[in-house]
C-alpha atoms as a PDB file:
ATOM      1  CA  UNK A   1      77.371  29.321-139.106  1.00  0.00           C
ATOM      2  CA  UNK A   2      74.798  29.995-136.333  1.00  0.00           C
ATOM      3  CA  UNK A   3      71.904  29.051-136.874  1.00  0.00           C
ATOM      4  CA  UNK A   4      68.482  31.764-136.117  1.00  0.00           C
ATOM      5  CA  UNK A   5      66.795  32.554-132.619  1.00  0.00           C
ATOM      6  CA  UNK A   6      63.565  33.431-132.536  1.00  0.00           C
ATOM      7  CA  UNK A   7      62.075  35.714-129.504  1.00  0.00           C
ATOM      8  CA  UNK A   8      58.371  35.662-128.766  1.00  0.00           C
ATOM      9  CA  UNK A   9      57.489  37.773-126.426  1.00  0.00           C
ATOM     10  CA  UNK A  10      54.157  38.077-124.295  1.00  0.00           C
ATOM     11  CA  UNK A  11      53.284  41.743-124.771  1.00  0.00           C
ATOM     12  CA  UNK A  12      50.285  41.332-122.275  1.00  0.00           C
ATOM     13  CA  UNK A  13      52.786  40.204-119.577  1.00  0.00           C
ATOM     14  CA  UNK A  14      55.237  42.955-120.599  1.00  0.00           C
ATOM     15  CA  UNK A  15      52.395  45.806-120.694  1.00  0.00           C
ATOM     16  CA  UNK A  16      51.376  44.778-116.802  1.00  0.00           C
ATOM     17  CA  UNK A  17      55.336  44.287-115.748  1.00  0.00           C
ATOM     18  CA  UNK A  18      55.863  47.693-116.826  1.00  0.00           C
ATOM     19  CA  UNK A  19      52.703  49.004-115.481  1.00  0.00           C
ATOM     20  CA  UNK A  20      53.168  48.746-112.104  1.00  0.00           C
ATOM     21  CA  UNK A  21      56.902  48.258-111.912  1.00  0.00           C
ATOM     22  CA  UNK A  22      57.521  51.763-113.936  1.00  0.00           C
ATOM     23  CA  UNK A  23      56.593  55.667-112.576  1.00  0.00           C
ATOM     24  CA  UNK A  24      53.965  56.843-114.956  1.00  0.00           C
ATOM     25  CA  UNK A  25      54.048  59.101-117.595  1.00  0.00           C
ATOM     26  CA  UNK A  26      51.941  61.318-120.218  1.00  0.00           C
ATOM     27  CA  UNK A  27      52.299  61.924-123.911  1.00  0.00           C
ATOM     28  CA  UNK A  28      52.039  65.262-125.439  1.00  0.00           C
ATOM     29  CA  UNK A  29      48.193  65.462-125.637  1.00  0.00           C
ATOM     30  CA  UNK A  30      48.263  64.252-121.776  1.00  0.00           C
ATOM     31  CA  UNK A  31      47.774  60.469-121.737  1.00  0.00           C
ATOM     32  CA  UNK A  32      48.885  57.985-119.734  1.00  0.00           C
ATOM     33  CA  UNK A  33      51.743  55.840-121.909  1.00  0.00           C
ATOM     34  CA  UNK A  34      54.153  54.816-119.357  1.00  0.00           C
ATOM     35  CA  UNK A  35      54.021  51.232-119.804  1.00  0.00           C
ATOM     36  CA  UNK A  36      53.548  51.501-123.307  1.00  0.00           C
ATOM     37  CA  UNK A  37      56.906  53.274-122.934  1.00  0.00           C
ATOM     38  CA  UNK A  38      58.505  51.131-120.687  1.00  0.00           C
ATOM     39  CA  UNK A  39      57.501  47.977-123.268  1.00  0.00           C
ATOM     40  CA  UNK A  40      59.117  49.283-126.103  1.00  0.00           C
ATOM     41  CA  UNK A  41      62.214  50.680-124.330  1.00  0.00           C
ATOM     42  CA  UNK A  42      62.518  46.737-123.492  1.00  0.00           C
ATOM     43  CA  UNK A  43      61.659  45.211-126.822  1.00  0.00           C
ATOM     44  CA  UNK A  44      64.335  48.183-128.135  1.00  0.00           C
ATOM     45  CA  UNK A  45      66.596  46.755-125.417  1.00  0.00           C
ATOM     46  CA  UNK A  46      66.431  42.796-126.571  1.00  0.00           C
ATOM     47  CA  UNK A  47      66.959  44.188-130.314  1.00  0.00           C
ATOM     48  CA  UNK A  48      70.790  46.535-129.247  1.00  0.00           C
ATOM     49  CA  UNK A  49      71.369  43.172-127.041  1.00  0.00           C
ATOM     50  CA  UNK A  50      71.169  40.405-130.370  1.00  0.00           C
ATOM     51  CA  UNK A  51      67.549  39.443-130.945  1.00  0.00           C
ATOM     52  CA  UNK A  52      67.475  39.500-134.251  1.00  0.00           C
ATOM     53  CA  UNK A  53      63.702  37.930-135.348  1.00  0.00           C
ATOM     54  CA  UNK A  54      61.505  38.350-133.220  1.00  0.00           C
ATOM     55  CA  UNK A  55      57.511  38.622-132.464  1.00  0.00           C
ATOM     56  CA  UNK A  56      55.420  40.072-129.958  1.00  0.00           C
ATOM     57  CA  UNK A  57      51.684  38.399-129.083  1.00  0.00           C
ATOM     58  CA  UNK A  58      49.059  40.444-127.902  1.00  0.00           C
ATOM     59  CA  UNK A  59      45.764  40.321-126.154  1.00  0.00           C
ATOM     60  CA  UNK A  60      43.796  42.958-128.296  1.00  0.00           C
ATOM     61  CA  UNK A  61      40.430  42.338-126.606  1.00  0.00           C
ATOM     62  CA  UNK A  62      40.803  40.472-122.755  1.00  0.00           C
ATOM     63  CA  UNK A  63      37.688  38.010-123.979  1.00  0.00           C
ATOM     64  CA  UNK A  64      38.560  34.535-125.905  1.00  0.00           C
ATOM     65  CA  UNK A  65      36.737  31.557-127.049  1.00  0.00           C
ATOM     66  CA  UNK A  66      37.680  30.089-123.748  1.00  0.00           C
ATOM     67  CA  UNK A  67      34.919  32.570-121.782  1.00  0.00           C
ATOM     68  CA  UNK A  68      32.324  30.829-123.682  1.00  0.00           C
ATOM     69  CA  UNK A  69      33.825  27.419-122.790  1.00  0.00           C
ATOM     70  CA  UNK A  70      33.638  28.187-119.115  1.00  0.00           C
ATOM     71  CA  UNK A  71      32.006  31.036-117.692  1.00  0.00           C
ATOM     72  CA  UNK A  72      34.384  31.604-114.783  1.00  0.00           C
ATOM     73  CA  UNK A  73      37.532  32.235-117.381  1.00  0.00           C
ATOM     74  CA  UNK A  74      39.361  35.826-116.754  1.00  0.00           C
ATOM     75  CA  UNK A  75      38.103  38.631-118.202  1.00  0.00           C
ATOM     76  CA  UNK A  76      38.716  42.443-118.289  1.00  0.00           C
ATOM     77  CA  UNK A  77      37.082  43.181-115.303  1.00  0.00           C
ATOM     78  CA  UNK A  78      39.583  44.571-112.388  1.00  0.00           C
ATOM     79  CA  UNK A  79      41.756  45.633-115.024  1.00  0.00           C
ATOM     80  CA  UNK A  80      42.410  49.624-114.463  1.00  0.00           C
ATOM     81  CA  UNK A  81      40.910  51.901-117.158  1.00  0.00           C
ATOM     82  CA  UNK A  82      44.565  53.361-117.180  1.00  0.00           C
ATOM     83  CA  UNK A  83      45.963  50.083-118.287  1.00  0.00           C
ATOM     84  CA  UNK A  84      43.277  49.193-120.045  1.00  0.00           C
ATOM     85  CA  UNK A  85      43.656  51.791-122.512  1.00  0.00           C
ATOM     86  CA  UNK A  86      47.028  51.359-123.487  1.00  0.00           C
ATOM     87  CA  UNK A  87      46.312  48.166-125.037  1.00  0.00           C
ATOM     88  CA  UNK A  88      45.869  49.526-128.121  1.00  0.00           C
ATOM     89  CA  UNK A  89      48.813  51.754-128.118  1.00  0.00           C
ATOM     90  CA  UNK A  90      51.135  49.580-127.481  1.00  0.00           C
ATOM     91  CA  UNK A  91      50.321  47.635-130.711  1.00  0.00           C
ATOM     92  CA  UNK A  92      50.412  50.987-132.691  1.00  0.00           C
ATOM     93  CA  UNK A  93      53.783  51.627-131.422  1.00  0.00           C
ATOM     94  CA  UNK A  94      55.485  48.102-131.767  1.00  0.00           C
ATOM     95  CA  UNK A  95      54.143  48.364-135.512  1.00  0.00           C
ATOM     96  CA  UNK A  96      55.949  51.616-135.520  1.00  0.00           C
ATOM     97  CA  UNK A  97      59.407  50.061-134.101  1.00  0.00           C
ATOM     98  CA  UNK A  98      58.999  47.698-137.215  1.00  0.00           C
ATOM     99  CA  UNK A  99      58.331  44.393-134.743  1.00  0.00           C
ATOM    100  CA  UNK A 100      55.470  41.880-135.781  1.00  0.00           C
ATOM    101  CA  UNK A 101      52.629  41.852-133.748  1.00  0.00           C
ATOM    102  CA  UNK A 102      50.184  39.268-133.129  1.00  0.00           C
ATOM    103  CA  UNK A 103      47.088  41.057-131.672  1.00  0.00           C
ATOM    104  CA  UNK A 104      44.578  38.675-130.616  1.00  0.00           C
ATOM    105  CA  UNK A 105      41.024  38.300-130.527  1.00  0.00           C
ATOM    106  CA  UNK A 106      39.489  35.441-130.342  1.00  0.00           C
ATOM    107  CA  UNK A 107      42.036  33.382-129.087  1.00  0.00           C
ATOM    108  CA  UNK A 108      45.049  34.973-126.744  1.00  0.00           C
ATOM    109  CA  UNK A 109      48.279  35.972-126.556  1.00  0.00           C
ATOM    110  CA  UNK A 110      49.698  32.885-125.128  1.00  0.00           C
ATOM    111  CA  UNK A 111      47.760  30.822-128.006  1.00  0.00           C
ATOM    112  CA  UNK A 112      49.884  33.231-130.840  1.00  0.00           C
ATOM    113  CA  UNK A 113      52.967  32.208-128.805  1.00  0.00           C
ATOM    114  CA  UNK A 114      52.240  28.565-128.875  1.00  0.00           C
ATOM    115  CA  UNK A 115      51.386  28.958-132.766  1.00  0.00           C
ATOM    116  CA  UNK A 116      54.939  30.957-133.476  1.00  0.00           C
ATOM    117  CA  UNK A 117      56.969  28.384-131.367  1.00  0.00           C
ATOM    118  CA  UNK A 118      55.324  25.563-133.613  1.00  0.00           C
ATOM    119  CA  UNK A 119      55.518  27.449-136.861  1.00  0.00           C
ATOM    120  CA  UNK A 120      59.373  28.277-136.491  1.00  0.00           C
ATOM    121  CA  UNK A 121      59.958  24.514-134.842  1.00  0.00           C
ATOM    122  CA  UNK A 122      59.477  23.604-138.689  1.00  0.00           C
ATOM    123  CA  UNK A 123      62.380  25.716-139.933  1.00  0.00           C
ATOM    124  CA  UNK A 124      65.926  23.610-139.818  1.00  0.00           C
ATOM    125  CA  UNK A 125      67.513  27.074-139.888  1.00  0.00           C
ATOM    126  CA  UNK A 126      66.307  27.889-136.440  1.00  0.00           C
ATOM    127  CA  UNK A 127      68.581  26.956-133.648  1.00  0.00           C
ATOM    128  CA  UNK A 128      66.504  28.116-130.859  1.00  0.00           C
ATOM    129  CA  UNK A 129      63.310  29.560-129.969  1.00  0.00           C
ATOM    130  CA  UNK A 130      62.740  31.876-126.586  1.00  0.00           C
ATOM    131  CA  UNK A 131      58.730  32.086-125.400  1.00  0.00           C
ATOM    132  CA  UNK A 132      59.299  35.422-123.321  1.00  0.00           C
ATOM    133  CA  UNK A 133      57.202  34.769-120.648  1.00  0.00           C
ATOM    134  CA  UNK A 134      57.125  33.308-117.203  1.00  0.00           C
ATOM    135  CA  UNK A 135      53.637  32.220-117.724  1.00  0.00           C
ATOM    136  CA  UNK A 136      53.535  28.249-116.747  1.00  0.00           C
ATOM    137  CA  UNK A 137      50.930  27.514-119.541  1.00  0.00           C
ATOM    138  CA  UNK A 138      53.610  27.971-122.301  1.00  0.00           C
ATOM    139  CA  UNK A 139      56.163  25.030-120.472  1.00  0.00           C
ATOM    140  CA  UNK A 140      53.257  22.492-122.610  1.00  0.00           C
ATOM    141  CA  UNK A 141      55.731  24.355-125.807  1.00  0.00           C
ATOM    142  CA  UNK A 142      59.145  23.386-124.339  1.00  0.00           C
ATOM    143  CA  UNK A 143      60.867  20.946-126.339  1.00  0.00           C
ATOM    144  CA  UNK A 144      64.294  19.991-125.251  1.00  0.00           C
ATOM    145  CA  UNK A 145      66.694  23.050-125.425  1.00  0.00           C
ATOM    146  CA  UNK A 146      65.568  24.502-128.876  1.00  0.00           C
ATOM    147  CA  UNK A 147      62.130  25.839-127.614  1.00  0.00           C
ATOM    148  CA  UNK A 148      62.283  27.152-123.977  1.00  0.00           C
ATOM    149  CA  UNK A 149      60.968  29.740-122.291  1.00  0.00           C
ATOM    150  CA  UNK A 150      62.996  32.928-120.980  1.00  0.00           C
ATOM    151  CA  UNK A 151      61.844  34.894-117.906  1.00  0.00           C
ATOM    152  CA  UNK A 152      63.410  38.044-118.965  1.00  0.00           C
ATOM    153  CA  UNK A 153      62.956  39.467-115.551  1.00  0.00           C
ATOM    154  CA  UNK A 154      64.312  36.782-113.393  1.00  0.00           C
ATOM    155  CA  UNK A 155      66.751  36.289-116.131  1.00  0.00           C
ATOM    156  CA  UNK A 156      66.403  32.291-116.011  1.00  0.00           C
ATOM    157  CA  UNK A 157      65.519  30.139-119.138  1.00  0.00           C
ATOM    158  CA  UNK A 158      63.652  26.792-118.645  1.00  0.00           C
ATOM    159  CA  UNK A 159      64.231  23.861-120.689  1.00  0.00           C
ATOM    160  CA  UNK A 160      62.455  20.397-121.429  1.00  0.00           C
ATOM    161  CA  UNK A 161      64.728  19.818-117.935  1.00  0.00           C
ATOM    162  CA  UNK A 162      63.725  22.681-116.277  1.00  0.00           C
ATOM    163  CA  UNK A 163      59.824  22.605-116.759  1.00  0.00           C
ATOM    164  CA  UNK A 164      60.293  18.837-115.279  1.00  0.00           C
ATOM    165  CA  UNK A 165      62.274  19.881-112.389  1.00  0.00           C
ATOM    166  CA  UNK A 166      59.719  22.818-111.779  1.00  0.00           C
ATOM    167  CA  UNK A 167      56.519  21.078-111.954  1.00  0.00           C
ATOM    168  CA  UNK A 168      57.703  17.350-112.227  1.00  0.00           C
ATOM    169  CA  UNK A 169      55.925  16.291-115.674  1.00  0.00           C
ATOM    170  CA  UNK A 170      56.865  16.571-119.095  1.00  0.00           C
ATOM    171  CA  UNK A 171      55.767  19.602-121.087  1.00  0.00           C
ATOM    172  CA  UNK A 172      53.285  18.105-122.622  1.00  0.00           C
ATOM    173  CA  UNK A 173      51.456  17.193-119.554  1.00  0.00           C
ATOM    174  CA  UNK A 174      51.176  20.601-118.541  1.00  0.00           C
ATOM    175  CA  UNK A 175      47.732  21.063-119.470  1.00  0.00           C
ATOM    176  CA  UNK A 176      46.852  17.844-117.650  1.00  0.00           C
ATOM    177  CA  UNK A 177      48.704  19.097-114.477  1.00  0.00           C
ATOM    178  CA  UNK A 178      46.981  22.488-114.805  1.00  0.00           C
ATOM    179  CA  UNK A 179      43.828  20.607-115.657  1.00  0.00           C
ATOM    180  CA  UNK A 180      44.609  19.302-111.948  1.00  0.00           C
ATOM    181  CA  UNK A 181      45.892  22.097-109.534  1.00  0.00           C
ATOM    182  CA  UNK A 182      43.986  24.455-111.547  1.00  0.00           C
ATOM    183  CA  UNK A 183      45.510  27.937-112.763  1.00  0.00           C
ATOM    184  CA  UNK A 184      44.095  31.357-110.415  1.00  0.00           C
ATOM    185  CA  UNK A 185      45.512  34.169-112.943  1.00  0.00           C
ATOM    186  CA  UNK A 186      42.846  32.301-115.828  1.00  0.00           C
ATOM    187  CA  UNK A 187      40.046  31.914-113.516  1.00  0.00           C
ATOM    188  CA  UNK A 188      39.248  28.081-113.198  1.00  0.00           C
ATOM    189  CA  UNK A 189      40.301  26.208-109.698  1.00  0.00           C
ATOM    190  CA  UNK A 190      41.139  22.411-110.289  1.00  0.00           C
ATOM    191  CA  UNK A 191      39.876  19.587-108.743  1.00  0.00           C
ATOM    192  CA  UNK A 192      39.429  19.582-105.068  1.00  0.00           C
ATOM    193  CA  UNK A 193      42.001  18.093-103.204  1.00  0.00           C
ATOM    194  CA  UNK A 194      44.883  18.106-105.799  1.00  0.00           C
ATOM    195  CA  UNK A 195      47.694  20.373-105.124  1.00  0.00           C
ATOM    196  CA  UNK A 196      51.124  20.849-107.117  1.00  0.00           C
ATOM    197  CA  UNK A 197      52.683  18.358-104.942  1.00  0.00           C
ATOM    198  CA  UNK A 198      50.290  15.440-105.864  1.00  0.00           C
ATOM    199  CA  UNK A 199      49.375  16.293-109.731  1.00  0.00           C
ATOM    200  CA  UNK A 200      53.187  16.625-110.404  1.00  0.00           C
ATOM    201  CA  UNK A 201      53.699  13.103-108.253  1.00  0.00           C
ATOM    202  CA  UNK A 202      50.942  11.663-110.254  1.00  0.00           C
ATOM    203  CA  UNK A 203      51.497  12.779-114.113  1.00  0.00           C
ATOM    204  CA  UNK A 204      55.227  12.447-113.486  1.00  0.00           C
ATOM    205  CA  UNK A 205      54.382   8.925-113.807  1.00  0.00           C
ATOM    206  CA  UNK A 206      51.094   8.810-115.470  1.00  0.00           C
ATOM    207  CA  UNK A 207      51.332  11.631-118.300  1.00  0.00           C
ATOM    208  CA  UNK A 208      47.130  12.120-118.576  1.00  0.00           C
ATOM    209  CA  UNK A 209      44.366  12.886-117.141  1.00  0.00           C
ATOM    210  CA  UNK A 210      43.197   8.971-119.100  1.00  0.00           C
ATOM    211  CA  UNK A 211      45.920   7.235-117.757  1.00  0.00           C
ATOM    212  CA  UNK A 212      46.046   7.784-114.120  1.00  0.00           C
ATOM    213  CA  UNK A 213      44.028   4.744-112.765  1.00  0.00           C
ATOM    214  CA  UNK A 214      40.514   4.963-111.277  1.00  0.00           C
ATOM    215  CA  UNK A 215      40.601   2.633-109.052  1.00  0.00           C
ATOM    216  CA  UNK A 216      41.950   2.824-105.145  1.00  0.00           C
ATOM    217  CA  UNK A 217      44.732   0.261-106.190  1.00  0.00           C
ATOM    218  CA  UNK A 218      47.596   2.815-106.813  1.00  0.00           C
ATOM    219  CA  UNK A 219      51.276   1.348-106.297  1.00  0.00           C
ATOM    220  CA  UNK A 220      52.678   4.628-105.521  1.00  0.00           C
ATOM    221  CA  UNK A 221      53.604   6.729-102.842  1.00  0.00           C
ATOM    222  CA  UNK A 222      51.144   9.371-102.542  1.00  0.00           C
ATOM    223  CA  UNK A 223      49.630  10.550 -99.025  1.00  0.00           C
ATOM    224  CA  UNK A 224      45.711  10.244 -99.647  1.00  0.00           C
ATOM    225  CA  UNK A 225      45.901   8.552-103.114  1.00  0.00           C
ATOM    226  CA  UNK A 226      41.959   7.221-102.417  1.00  0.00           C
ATOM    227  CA  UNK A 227      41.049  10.323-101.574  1.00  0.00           C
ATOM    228  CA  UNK A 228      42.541  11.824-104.998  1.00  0.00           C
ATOM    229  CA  UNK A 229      41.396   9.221-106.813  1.00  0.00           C
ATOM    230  CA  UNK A 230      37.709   9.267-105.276  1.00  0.00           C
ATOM    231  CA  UNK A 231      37.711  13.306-106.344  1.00  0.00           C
ATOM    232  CA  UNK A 232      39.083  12.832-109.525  1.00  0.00           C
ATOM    233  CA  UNK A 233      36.407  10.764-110.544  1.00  0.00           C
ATOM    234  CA  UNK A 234      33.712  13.021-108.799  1.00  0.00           C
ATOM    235  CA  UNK A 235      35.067  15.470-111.357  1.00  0.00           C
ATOM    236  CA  UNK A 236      36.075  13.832-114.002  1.00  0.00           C
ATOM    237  CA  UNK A 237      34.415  16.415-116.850  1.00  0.00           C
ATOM    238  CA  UNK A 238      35.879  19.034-114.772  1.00  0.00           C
ATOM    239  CA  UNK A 239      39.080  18.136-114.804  1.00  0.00           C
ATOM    240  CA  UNK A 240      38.671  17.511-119.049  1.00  0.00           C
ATOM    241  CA  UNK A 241      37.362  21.171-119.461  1.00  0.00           C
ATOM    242  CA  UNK A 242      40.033  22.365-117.488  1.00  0.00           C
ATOM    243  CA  UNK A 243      42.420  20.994-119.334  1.00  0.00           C
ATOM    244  CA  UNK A 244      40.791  21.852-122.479  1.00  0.00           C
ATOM    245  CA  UNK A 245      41.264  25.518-121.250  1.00  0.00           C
ATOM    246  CA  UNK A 246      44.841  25.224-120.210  1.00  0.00           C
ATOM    247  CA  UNK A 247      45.103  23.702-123.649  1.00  0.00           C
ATOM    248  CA  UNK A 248      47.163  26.257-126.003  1.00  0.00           C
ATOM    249  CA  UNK A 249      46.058  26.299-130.184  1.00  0.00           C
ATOM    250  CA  UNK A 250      48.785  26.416-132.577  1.00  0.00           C
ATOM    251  CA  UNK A 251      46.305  27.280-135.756  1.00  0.00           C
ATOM    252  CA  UNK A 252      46.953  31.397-135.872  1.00  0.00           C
ATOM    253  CA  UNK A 253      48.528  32.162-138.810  1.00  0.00           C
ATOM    254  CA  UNK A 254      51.075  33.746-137.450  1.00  0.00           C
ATOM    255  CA  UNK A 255      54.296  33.951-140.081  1.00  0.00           C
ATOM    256  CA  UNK A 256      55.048  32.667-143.490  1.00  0.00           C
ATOM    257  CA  UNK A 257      58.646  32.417-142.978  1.00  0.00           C
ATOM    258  CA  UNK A 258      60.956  32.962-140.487  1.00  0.00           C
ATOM    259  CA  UNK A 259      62.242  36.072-142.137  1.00  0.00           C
ATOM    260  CA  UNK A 260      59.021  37.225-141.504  1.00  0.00           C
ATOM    261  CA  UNK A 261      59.861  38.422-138.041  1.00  0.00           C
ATOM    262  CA  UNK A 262      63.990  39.480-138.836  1.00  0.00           C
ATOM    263  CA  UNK A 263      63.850  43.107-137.584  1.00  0.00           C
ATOM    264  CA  UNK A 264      65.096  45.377-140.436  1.00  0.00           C
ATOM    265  CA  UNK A 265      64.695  48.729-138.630  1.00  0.00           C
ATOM    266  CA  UNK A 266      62.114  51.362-137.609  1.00  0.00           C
ATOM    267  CA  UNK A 267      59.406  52.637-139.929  1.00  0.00           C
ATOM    268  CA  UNK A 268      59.015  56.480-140.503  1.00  0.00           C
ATOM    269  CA  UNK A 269      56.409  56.440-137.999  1.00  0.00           C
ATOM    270  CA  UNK A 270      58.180  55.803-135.242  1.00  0.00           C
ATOM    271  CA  UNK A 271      60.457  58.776-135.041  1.00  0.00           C
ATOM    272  CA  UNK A 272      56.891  60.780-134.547  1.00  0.00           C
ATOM    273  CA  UNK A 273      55.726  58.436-131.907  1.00  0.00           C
ATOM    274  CA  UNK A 274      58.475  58.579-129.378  1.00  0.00           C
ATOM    275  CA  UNK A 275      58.185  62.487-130.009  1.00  0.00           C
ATOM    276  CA  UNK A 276      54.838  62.529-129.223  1.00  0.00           C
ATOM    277  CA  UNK A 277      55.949  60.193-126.292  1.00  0.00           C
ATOM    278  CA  UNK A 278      57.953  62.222-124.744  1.00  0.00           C
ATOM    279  CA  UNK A 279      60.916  59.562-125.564  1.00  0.00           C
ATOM    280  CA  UNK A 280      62.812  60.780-128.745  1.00  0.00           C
ATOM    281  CA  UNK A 281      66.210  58.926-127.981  1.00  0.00           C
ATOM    282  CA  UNK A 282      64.461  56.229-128.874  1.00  0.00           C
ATOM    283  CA  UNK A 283      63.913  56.902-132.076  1.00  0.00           C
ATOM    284  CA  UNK A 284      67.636  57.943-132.138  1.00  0.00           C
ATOM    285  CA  UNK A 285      68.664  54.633-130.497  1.00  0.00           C
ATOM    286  CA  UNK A 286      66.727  52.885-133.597  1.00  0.00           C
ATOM    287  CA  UNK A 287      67.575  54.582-136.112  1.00  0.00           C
ATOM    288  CA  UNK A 288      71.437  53.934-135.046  1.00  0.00           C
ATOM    289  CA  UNK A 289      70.919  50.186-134.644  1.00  0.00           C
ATOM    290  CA  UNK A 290      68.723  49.894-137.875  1.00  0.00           C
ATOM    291  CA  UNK A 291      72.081  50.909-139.586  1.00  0.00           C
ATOM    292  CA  UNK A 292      74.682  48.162-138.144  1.00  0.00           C
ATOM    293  CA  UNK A 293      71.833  45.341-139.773  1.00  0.00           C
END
């Protein structure tokens, strides 16, 4: 007998993909839903294709503990009102579909991934877990080939294997590498001088931030290892909070059980919503699959 997948999906991602990859649209009393739309046509879509437990994280509010950790962290601003507001609306509507949702607020939507991955990991009955996402943060949760992650769009999944290949350290050195190179989509920059090529050279052998020697006596082969070394140690506490930042939390209390996220059809609710969407077939394509589980 097969054993259970788990999906966890990055709704934050999804709600952006599907912003500005879908035409726009209105609801009945004239606002804009058309990413909301486009989300939950694709969650509905991973559901008729097999998923059958799954969880979608959320970033309720764009602000986390890490903004008071480091005052150049991401926040909300840049983010169009348009998108903005359907935030909210997606989660109401995922609720209605019947999926769990993990809207966050004082941690983020990567964090309630990282936290679900660990959670099921602890489950024997769980052959594999999928972190939906592309975002290189969650390769620090890859372990092996039961937790990977799955770029849904690019349609490639990345293993223990993968993440190594990609970025040449282990998954758990992620948040050293990033700690490193830096990460541009949550607002901190790295240290100076250290680029993909070098950090990945580096951790591949070294693992941590603790590990990689501070002296100028290196016996590898890296172009400009004294000058690496010499700006490591110039920002030594920068490179620690950065890491701390790229540094996901597994404490959200995310699921009991497993059987906690099994889908077991739409609520009542949801027929009303796609109405008022504009989108009643997919109600009707719920409703049908709801019956065959």
């Amino acid at each position: 007998m097969a054993g259970i997948r788990i999906h966890v999906v990055d709704g934050t991602y999804e709600l952006f993909r599907h912003f500005f990859g879908a035409p726009p649209a209105t609801d009945k009393q004239g606002r804009e839903i058309g990413a909301v739309r486009g989300v939950v046509g694709s969650i509905l879509g991973m559901l008729e294709d097999g998923a059958t437990h799954l969880g979608v994280a959320t970033d309720h509010v764009v602000e986390s503990f890490r903004n008071d950790m480091y005052p150049g962290y991401k926040t909300g601003e840049g983010i169009e009102p348009v998108l903005m507001n359907q935030f909210h609306p997606l989660e109401d509507a995922l609720r209605a579909l019947g999926v769990r949702v993990w809207p966050m607020i004082d941690q983020e939507a990567d964090d309630a991934m990282a936290a679900a991955a660990a959670r099921a990991s602890e489950d024997p009955a769980v052959e594999r877990i999928f972190l939906c996402t592309p975002d290189k943060d969650l390769g620090q949760c890859v372990r092996g080939d039961r937790v990977v992650q799955f770029d849904r769009r690019a349609g490639v999944i990345r293993n223990a294997d993968g993440v190594r290949e990609k970025f040449g350290v282990d998954p758990e050195s992620i948040p050293d590498y990033l700690g490193l190179v830096g990460d541009s989509a949550d607002g901190f920059p790295g240290v100076p001088g250290w680029g993909a090529k070098s950090a990945g050279t580096v951790l591949g052998v070294y693992k941590t931030l603790e590990k990689i020697p501070q002296d100028r006596a290196w016996r590898m082969k890296v172009r400009g290892a004294a000058r690496l070394t010499e700006s490591l140690t110039d920002h030594w506490n920068d490179a620690l909070l950065f890491r701390e930042l790229a540094r996901l939390r597994t404490d959200h209390p995310v699921f009991d059980t497993v059987e906690d996220l099994r889908w077991r059809g739409p609520r009542k609710e949801f027929a009303v919503w796609a109405e008022q969407a504009g989108t009643p077939g997919l109600a009707r394509r719920a409703a049908a699959l709801a019956e065959t589980r």
